[in-house]
N, C-alpha and C. Protein backbone atom coordinates (compact mmCIF):
# COMPACT_ATOMS: atom_id res chain seq x y z
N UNK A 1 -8.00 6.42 -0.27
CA UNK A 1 -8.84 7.58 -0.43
C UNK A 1 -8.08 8.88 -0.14
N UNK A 2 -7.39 8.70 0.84
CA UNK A 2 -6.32 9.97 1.07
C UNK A 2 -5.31 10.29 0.21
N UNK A 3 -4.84 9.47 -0.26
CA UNK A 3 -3.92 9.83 -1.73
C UNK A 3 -4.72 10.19 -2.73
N UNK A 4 -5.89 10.05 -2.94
CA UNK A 4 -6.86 10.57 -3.93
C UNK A 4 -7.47 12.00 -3.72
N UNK A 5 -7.47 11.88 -2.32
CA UNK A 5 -8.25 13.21 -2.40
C UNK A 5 -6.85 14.26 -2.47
N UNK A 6 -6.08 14.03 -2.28
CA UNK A 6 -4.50 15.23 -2.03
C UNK A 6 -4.15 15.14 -3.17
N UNK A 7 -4.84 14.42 -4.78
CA UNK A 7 -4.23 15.03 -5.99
C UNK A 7 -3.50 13.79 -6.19
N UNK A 8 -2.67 12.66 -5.73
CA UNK A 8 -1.87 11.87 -5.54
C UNK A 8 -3.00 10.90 -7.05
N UNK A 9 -2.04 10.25 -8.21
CA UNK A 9 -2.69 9.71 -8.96
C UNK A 9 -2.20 8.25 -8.54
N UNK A 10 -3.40 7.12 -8.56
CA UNK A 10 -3.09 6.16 -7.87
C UNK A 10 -4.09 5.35 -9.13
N UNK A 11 -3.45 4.42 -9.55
CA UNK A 11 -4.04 3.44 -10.89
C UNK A 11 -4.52 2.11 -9.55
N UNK A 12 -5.61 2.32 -9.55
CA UNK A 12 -6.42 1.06 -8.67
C UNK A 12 -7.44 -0.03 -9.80
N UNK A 13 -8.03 -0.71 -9.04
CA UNK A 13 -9.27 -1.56 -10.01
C UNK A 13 -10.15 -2.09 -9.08
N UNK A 14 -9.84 -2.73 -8.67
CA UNK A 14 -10.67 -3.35 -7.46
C UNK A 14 -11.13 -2.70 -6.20
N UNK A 15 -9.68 -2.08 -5.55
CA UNK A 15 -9.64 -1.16 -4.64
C UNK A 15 -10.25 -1.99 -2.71
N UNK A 16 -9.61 -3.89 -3.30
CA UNK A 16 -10.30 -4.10 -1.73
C UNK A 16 -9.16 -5.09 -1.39
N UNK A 17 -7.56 -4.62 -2.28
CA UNK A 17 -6.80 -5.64 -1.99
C UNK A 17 -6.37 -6.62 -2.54
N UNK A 18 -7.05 -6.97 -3.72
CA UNK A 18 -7.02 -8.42 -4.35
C UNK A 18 -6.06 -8.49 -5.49
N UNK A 19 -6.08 -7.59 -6.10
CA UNK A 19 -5.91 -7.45 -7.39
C UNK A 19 -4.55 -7.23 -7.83
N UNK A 20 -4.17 -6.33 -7.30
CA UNK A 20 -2.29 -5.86 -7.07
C UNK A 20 -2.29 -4.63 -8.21
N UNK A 21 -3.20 -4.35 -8.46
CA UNK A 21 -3.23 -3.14 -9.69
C UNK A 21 -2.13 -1.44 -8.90
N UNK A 22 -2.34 -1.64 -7.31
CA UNK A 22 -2.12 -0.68 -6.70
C UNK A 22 -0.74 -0.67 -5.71
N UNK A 23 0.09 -1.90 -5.96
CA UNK A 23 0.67 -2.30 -5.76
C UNK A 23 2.02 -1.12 -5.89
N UNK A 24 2.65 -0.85 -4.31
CA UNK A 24 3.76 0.53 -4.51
C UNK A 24 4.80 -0.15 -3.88
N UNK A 25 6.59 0.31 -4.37
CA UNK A 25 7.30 0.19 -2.91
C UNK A 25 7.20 0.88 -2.37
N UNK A 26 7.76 0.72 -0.62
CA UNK A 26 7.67 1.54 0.54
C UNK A 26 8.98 1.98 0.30
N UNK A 27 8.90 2.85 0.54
CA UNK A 27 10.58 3.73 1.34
C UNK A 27 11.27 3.85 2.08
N UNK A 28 10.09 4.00 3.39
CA UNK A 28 10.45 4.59 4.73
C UNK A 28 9.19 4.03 5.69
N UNK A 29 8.60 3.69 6.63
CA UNK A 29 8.15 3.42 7.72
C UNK A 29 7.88 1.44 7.30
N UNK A 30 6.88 1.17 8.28
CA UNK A 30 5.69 -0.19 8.58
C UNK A 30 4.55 0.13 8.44
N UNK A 31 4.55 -0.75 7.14
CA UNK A 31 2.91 -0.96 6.37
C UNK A 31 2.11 -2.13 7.36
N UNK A 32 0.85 -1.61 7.62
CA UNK A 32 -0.11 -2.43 7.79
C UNK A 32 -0.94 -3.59 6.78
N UNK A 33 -0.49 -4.33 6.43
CA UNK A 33 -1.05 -4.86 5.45
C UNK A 33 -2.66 -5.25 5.91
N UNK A 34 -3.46 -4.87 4.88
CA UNK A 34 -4.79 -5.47 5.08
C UNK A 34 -5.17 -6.04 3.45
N UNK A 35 -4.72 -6.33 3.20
CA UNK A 35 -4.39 -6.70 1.27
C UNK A 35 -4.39 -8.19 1.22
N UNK A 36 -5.26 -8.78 0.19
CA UNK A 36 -5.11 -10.36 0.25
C UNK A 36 -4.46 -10.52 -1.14
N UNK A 37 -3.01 -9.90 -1.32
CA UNK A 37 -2.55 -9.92 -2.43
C UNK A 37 -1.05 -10.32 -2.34
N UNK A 38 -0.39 -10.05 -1.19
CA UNK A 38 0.72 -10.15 -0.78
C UNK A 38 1.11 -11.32 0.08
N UNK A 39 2.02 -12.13 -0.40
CA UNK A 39 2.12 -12.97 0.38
C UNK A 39 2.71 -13.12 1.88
N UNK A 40 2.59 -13.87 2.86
CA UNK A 40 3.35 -13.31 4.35
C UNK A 40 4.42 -12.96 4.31
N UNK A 41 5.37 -13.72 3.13
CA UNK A 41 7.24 -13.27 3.30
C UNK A 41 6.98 -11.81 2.84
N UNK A 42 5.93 -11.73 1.94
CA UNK A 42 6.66 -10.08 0.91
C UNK A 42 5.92 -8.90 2.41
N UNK A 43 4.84 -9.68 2.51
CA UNK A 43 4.41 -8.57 3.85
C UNK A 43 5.26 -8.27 5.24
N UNK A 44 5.86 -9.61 5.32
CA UNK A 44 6.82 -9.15 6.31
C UNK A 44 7.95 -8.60 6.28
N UNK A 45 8.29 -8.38 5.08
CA UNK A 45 9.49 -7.52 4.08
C UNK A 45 9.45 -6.25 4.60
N UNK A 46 8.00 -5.84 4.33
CA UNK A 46 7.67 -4.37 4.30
C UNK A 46 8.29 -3.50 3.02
N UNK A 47 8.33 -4.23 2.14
CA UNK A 47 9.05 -3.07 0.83
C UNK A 47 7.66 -3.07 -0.23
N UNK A 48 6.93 -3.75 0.40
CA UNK A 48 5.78 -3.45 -0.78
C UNK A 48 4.26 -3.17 0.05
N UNK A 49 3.60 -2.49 -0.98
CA UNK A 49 2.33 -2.28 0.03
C UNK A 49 1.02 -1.87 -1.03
N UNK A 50 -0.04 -2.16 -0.91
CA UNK A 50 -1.46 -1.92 -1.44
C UNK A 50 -2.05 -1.20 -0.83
N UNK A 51 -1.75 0.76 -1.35
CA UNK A 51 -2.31 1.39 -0.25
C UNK A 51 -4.05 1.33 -0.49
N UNK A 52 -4.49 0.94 -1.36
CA UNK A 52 -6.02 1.04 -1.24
C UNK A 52 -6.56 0.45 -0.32
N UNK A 53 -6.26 -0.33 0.23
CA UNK A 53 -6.54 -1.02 1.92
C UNK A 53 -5.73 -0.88 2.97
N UNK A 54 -4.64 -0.75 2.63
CA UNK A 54 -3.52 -0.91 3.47
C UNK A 54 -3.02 0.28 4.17
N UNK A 55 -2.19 0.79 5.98
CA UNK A 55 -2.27 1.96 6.03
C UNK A 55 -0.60 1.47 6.73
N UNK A 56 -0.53 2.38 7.70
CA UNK A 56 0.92 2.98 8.00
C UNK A 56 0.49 2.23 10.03
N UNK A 57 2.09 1.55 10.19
CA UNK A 57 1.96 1.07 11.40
C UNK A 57 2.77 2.39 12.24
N UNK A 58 3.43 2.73 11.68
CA UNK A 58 4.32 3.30 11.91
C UNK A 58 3.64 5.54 11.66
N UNK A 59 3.78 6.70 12.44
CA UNK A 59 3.53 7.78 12.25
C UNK A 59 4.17 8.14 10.74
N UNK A 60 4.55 8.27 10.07
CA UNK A 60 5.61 8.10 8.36
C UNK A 60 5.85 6.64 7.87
N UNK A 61 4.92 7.04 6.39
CA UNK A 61 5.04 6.07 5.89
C UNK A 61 5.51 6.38 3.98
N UNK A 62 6.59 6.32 3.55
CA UNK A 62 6.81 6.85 2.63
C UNK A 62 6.52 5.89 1.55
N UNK A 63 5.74 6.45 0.37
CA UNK A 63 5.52 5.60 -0.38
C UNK A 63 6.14 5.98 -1.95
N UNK A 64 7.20 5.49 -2.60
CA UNK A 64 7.18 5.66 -4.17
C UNK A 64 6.43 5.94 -4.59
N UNK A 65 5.98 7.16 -5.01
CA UNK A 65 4.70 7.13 -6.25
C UNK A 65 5.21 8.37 -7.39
C-alpha cells in the first residue's frame, strides 16, 4: 500500500502473497517474508520479496522497481 500510495507502480493480482504477480529483487536490507509464494531457500536468500505482504526486517530496504 505504501508503494502505491508514493506513485510507485506495482503490477499485483491477488495482493495476499500467493500469486507471485508482485514478485521484486531486493538490493539492499532483510525482507520479512509474509508471502506463501516463496519457498524457505529463496526466502532465506533474501534476494527476492512480495512486497504486497511482505515488509522490511531491517530500517532500509531497497527494492528494484
Amino acid at each position: 500500500d505504501v508503494l502505491i500510495e508514493r506513485g510507485v507502480a506495482l503490477e499485483t493480482s491477488c495482493e495476499q502473497g500467493i500469486c507471485g504477480t508482485c514478485l521484486t529483487r531486493v538490493l539492499a536490507g532483510v525482507p520479512d517474508h509474509r508471502d506463501e509464494f516463496l519457498l524457505e531457500d529463496e526466502q532465506n536468500a533474501g534476494e527476492l520479496i512480495l512486497p504486497c505482504v511482505s515488509r522490511a526486517k531491517t530500517a532500509r530496504l531497497v527494492l528494484d522497481l
